[in-house]
N, C-alpha and C. Protein backbone atom coordinates (compact mmCIF):
# COMPACT_ATOMS: atom_id res chain seq x y z
N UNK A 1 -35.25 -46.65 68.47
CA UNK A 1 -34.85 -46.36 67.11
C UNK A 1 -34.57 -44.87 66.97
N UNK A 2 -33.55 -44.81 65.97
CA UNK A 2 -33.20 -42.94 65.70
C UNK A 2 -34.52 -42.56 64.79
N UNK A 3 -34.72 -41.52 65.14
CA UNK A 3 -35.65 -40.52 64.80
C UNK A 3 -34.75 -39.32 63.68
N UNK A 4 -35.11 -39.03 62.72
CA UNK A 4 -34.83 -38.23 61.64
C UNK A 4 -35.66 -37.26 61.24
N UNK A 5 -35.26 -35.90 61.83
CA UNK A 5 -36.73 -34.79 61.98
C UNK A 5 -36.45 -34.47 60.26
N UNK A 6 -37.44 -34.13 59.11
CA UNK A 6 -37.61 -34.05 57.77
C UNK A 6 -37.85 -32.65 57.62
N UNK A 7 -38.81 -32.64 58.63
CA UNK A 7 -39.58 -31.29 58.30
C UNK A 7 -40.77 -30.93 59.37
N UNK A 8 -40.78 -29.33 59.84
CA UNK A 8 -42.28 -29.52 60.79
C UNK A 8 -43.09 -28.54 59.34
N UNK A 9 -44.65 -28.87 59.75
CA UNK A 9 -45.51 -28.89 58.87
C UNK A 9 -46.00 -27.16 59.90
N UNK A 10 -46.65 -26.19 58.79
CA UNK A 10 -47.38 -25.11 59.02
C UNK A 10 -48.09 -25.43 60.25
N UNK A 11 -48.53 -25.87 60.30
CA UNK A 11 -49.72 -26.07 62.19
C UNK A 11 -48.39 -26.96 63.16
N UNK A 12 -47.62 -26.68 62.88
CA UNK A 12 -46.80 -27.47 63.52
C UNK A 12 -46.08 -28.75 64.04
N UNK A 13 -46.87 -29.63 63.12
CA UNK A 13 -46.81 -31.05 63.30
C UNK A 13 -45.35 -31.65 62.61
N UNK A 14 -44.37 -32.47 63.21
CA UNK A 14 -43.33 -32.79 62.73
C UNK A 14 -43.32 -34.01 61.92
N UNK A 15 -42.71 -33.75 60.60
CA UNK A 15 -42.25 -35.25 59.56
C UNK A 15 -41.42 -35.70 60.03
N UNK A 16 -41.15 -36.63 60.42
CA UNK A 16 -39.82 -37.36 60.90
C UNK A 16 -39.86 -39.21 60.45
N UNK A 17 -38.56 -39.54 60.45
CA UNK A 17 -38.46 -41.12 59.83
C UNK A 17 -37.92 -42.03 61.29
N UNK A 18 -38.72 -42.74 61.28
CA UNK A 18 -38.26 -43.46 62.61
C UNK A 18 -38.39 -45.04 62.36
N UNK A 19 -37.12 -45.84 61.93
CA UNK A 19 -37.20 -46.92 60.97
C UNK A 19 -37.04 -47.02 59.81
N UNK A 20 -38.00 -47.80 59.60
CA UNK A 20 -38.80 -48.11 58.19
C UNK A 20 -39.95 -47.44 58.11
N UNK A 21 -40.50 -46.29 58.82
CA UNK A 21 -41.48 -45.61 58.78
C UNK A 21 -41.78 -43.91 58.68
N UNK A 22 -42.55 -43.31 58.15
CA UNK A 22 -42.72 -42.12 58.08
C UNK A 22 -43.87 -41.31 59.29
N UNK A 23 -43.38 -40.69 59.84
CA UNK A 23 -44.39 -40.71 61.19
C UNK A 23 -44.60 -38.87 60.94
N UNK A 24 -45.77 -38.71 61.14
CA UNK A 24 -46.47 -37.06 61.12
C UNK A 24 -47.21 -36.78 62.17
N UNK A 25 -46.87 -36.12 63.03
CA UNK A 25 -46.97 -35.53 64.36
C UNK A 25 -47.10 -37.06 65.34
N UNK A 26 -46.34 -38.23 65.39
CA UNK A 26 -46.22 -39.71 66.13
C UNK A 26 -47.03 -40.38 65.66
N UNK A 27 -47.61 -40.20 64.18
CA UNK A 27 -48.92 -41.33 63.75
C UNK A 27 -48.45 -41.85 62.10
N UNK A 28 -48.19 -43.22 61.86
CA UNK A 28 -47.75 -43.77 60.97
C UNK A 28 -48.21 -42.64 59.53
N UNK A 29 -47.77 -41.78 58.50
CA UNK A 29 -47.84 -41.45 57.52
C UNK A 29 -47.87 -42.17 55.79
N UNK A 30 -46.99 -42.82 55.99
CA UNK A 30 -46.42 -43.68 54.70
C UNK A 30 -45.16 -44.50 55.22
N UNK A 31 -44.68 -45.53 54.62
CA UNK A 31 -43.54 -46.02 54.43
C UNK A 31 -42.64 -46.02 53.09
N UNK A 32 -43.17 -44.99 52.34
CA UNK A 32 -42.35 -44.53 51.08
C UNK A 32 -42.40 -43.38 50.50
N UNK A 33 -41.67 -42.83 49.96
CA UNK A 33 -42.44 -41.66 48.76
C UNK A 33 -42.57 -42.09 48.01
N UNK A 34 -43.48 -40.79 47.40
CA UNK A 34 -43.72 -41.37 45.88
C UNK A 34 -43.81 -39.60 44.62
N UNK A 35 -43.15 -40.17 43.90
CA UNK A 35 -42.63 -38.67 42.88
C UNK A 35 -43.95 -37.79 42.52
N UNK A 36 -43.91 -36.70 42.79
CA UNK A 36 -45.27 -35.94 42.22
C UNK A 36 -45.56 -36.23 41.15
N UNK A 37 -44.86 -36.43 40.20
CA UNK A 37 -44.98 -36.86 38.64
C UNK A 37 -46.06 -37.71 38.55
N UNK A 38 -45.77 -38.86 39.76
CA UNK A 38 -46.40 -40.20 39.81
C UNK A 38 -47.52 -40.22 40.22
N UNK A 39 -47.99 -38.86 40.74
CA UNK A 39 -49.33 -38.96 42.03
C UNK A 39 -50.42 -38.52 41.01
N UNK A 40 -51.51 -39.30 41.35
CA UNK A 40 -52.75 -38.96 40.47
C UNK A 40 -53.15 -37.33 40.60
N UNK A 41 -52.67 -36.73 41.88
CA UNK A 41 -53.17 -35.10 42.16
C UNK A 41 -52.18 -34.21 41.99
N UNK A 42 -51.12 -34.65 40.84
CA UNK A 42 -50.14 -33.62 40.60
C UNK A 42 -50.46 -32.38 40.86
N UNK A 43 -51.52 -32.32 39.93
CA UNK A 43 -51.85 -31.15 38.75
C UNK A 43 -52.00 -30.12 40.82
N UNK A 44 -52.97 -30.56 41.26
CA UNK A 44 -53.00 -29.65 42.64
C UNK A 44 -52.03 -29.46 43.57
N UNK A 45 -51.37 -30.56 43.42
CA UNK A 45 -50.18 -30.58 44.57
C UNK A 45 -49.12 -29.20 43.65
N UNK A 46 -48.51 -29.58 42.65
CA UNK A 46 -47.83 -28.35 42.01
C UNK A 46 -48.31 -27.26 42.49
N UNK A 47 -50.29 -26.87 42.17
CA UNK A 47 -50.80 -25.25 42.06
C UNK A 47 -50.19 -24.78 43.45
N UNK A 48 -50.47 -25.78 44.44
CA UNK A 48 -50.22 -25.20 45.85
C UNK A 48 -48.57 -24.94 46.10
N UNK A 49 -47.58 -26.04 45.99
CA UNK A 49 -46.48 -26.04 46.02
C UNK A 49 -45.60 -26.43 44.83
N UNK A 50 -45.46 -25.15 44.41
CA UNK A 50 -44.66 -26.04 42.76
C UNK A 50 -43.34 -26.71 43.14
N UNK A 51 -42.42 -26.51 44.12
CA UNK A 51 -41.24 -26.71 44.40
C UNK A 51 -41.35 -28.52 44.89
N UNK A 52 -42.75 -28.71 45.14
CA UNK A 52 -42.72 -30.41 45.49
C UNK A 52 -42.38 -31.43 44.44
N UNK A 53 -41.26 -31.96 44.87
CA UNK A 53 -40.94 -33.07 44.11
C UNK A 53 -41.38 -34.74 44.86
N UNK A 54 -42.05 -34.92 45.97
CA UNK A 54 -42.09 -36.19 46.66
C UNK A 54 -42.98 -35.55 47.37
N UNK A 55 -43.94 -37.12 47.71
CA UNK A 55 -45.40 -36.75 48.67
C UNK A 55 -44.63 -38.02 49.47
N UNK A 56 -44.42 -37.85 50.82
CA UNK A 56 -44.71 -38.48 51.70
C UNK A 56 -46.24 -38.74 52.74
N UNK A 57 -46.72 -39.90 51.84
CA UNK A 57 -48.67 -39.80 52.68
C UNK A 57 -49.65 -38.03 52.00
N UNK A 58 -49.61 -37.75 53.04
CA UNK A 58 -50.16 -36.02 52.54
C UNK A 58 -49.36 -34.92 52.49
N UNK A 59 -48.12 -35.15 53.01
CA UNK A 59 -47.16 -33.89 52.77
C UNK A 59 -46.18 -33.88 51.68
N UNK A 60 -46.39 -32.96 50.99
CA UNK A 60 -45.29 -32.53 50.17
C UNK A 60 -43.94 -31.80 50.49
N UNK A 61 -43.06 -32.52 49.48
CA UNK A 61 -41.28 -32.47 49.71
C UNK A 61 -40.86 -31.82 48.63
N UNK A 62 -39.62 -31.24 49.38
CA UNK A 62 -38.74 -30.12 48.55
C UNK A 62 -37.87 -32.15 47.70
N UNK A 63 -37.18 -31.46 46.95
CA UNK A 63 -36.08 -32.73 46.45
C UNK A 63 -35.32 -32.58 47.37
N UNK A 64 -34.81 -31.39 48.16
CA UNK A 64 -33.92 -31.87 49.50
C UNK A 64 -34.20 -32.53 50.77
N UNK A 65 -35.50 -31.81 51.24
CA UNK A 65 -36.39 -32.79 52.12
C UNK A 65 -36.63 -34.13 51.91
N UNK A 66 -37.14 -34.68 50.38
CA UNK A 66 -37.21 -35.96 50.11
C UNK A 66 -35.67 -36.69 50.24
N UNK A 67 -34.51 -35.68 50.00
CA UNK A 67 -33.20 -36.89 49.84
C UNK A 67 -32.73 -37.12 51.64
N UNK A 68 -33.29 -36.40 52.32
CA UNK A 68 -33.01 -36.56 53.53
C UNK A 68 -33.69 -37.70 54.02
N UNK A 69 -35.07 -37.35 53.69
CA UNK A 69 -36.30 -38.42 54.28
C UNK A 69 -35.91 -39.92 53.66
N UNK A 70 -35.12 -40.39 52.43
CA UNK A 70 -35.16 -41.13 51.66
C UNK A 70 -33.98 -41.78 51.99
N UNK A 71 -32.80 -41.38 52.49
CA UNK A 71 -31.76 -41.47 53.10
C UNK A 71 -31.63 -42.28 54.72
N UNK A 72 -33.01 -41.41 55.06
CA UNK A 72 -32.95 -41.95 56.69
C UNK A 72 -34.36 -43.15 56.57
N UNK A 73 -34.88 -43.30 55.58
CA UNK A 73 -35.53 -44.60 55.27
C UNK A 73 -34.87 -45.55 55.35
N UNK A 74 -33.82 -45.77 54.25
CA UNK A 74 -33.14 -46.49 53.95
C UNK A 74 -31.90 -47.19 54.80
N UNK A 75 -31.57 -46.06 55.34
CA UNK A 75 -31.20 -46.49 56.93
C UNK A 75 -32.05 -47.38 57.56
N UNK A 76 -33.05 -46.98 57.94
CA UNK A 76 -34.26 -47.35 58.83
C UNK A 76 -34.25 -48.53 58.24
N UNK A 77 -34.33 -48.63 57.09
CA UNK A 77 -35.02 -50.14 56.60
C UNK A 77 -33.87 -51.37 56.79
N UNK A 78 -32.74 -50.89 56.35
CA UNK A 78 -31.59 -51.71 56.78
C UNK A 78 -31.84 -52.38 58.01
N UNK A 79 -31.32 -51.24 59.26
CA UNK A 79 -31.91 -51.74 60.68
C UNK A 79 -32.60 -52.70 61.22
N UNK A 80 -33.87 -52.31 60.44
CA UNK A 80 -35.11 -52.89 60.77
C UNK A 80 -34.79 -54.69 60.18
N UNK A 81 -34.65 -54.18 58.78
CA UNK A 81 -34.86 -55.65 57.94
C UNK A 81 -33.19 -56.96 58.56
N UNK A 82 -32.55 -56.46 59.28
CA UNK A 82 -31.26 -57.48 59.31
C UNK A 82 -31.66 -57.50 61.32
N UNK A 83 -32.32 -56.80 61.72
CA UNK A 83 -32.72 -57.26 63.40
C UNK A 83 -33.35 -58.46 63.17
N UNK A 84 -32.98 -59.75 63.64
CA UNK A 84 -32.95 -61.31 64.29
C UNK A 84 -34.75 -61.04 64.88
N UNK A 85 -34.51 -60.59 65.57
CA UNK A 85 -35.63 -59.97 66.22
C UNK A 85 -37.09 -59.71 65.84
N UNK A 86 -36.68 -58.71 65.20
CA UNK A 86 -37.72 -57.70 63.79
C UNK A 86 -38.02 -59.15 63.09
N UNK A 87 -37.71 -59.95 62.42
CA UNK A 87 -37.51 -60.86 61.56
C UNK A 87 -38.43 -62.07 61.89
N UNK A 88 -38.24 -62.69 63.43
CA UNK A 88 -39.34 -63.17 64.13
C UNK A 88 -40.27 -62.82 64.21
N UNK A 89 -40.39 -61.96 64.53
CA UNK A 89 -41.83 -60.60 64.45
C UNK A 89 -42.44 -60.93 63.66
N UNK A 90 -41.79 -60.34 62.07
CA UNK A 90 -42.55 -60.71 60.92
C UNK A 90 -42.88 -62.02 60.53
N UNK A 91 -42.41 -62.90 60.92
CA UNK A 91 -42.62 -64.08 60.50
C UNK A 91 -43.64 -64.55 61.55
N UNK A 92 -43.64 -64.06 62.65
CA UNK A 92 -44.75 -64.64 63.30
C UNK A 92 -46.10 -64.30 63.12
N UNK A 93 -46.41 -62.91 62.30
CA UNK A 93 -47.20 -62.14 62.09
C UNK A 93 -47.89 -62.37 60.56
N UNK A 94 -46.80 -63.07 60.03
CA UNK A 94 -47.43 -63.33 58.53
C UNK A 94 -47.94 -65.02 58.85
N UNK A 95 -47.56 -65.78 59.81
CA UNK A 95 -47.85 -66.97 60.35
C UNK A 95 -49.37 -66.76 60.45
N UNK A 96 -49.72 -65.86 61.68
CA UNK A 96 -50.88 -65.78 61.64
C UNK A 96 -51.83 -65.01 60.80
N UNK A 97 -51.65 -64.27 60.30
CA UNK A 97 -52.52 -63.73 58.94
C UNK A 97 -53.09 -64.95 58.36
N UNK A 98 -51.58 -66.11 58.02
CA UNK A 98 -51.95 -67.14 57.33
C UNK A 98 -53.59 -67.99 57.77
N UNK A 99 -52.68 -67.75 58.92
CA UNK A 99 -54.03 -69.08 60.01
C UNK A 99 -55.39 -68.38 59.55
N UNK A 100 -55.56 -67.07 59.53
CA UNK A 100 -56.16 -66.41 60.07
C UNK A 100 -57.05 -66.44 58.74
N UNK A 101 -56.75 -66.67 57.71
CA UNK A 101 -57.24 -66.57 56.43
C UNK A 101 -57.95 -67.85 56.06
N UNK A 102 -57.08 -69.02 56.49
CA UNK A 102 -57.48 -70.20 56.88
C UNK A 102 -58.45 -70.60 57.91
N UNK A 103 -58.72 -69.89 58.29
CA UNK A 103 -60.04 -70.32 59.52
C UNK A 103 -59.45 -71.20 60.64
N UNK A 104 -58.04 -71.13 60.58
CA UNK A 104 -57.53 -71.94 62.07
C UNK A 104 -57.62 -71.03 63.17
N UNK A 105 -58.00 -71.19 64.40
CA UNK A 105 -57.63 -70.44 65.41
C UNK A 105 -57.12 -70.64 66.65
């Protein structure tokens, strides 16, 4: 899958979109943003970075960083969601959750 570098973080760790996923230094982050407006820790996220408009997981986004990151999601998710493949996957995976909830094994 293409990889979409977002942003590297102060200690150096890279945001990047790979899919349907948000990955921070190769370890799953989020699979969405979500608007600072919306986040219960505005009020801190602003003091530190007022220019954040989007938290991806723990990092905060410029509105240009987020239209990039949001862009190559949406890509990603396309991809992901119309692969034949991917699709089996999920369906085999929500199969067993099912069982799994059910006490079949």
């Amino acid at each position: 899958m293409d990889s979409t570098l977002v942003k590297t973080t102060q200690d150096g760790r890279k945001l990047e979109v790979v899919g349907p996923a948000i990955l921070l230094g190769g370890k799953l982050e989020d699979i969405e943003l979500t608007a600072v407006k919306d986040h219960p820790n505005r009020a801190a996220i602003l003091m530190i970075m007022p220019e954040a408009a989007f938290m991806a997981g723990r990092v905060a986004l410029t509105a240009e960083e987020a239209k990039i990151a949001q862009a190559a999601l949406d890509a990603g998710q396309k991809a992901y969601y119309s692969n034949p493949a991917a699709a089996h996957e999920r369906f085999r995976l929500a199969a067993n959750r099912r069982e799994a909830e059910l006490g079949i094994e």
